[in-house]
C-alpha atoms as a PDB file:
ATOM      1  CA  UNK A   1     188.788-195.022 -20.367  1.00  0.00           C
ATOM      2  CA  UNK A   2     186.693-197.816 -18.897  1.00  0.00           C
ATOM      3  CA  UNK A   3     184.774-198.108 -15.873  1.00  0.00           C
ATOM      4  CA  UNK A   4     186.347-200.573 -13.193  1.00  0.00           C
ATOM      5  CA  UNK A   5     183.479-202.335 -11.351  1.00  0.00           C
ATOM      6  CA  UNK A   6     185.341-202.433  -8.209  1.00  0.00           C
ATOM      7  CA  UNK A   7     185.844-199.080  -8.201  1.00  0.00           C
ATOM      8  CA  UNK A   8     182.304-198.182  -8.366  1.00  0.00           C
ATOM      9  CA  UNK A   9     181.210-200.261  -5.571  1.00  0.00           C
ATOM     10  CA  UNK A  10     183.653-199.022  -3.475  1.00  0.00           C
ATOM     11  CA  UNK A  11     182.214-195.599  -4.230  1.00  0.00           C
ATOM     12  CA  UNK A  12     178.712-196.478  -3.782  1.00  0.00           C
ATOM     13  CA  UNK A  13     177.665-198.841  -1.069  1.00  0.00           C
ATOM     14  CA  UNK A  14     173.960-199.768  -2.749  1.00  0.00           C
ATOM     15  CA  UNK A  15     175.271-201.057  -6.056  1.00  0.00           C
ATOM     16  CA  UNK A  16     175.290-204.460  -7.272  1.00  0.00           C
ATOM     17  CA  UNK A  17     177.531-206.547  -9.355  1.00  0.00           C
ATOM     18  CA  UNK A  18     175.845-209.257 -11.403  1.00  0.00           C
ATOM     19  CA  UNK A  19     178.041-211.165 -13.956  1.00  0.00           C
ATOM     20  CA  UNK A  20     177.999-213.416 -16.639  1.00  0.00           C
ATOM     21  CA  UNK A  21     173.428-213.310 -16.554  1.00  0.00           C
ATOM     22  CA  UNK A  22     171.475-214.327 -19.622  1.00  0.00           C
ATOM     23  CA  UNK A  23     169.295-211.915 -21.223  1.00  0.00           C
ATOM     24  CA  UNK A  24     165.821-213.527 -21.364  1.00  0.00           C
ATOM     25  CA  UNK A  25     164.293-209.990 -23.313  1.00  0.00           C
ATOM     26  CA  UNK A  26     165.761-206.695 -24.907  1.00  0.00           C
ATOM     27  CA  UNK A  27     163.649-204.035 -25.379  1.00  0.00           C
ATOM     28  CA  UNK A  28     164.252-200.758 -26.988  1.00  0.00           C
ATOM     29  CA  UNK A  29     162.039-197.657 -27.194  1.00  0.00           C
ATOM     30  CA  UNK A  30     162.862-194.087 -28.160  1.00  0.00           C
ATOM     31  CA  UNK A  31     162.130-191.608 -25.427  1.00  0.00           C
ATOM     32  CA  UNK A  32     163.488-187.720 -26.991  1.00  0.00           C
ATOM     33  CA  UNK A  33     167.021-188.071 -28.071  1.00  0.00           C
ATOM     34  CA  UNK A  34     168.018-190.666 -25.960  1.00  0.00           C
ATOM     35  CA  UNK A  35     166.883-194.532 -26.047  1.00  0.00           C
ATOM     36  CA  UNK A  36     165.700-196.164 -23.164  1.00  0.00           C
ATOM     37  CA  UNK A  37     167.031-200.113 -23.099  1.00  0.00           C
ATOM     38  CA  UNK A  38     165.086-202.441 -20.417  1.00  0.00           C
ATOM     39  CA  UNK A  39     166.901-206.070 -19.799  1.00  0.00           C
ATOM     40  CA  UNK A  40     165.025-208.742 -18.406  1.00  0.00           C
ATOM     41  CA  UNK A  41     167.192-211.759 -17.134  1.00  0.00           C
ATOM     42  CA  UNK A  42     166.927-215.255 -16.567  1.00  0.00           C
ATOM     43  CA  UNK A  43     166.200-215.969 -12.753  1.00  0.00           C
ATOM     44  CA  UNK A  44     165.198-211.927 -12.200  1.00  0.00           C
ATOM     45  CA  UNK A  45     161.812-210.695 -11.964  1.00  0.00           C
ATOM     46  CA  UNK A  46     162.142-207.119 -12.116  1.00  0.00           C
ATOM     47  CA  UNK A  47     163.296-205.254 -15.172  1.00  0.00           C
ATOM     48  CA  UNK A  48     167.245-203.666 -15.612  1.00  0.00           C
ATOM     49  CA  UNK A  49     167.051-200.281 -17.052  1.00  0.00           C
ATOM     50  CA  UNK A  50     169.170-197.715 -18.904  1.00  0.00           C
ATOM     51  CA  UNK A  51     169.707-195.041 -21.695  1.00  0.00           C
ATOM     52  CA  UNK A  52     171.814-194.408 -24.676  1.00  0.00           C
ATOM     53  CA  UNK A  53     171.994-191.901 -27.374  1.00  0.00           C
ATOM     54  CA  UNK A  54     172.051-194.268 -29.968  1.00  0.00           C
ATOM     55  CA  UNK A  55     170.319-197.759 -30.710  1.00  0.00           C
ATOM     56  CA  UNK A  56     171.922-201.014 -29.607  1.00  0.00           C
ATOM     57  CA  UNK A  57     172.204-204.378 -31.147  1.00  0.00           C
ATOM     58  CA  UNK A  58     170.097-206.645 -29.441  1.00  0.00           C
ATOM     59  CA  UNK A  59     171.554-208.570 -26.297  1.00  0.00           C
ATOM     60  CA  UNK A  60     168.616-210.940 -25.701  1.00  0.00           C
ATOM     61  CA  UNK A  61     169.833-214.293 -25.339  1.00  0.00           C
ATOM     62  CA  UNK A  62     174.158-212.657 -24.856  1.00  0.00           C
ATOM     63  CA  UNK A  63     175.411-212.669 -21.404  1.00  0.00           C
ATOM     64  CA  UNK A  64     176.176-209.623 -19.910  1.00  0.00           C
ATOM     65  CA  UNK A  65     178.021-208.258 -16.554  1.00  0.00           C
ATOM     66  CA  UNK A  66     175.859-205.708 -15.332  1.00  0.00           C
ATOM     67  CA  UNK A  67     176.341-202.722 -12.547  1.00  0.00           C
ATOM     68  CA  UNK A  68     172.998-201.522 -10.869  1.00  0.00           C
ATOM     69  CA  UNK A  69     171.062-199.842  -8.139  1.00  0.00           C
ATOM     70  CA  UNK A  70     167.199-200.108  -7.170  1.00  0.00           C
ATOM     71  CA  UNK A  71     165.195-197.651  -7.488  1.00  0.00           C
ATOM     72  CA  UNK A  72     161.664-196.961  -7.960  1.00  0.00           C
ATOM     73  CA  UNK A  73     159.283-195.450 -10.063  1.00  0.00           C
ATOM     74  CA  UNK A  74     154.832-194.502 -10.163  1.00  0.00           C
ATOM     75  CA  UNK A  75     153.035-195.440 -13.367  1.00  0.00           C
ATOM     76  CA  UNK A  76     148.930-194.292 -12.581  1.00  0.00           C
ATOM     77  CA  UNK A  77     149.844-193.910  -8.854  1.00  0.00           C
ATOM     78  CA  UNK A  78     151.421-197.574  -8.565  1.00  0.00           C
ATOM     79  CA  UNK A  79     154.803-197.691  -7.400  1.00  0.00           C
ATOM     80  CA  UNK A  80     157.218-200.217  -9.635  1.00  0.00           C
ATOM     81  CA  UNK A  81     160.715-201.778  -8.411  1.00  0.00           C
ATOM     82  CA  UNK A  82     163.126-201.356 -11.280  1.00  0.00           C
ATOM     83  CA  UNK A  83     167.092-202.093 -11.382  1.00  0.00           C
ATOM     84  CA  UNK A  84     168.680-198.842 -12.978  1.00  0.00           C
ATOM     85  CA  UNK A  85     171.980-199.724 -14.541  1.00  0.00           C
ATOM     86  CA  UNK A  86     174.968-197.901 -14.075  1.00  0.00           C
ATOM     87  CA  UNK A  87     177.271-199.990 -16.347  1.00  0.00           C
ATOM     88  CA  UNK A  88     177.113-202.608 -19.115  1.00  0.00           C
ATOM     89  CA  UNK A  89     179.171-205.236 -20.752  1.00  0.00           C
ATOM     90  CA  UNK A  90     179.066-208.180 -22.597  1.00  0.00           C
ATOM     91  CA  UNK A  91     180.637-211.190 -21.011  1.00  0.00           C
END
């Protein structure tokens, strides 16, 4: 079953829809069981975030359609703007 984007921001009034942005950097770093995947994109100066089990191929340079939120988070008592993604895909 897949994820309808419409749906989703019909549910939730702060997400996003971005489509069809270039991935600039893909980083990957394990974090427990789960892998934690930041995006940056072309034109965006804040970092897209999200987890998955397993590893990913890399999407720097693919174009992707991305579902997010903002949200925040402290590193050393400095608060960071970060876009946590709710859904994914390759465009």
């Amino acid at each position: 079953m897949k994820s309808d984007p419409d749906k989703l921001l019909k549910k939730n009034t702060q997400l996003n829809q971005l489509d069809a942005a270039k991935v600039t950097s893909h980083v990957q770093r394990e974090r427990g069981d789960w892998f934690l995947n930041t995006l940056m994109l072309e034109g965006y100066t804040v970092a897209f975030k999200y987890s998955r089990k397993k590893r990913y191929r890399s999407l720097q340079g693919a174009s992707v359609n991305l579902t997010y939120y903002p949200a925040t988070e402290g590193v050393a008592g400095i608060e960071f703007e970060f876009m946590k993604v709710v859904r994914i895909r390759r465009s």
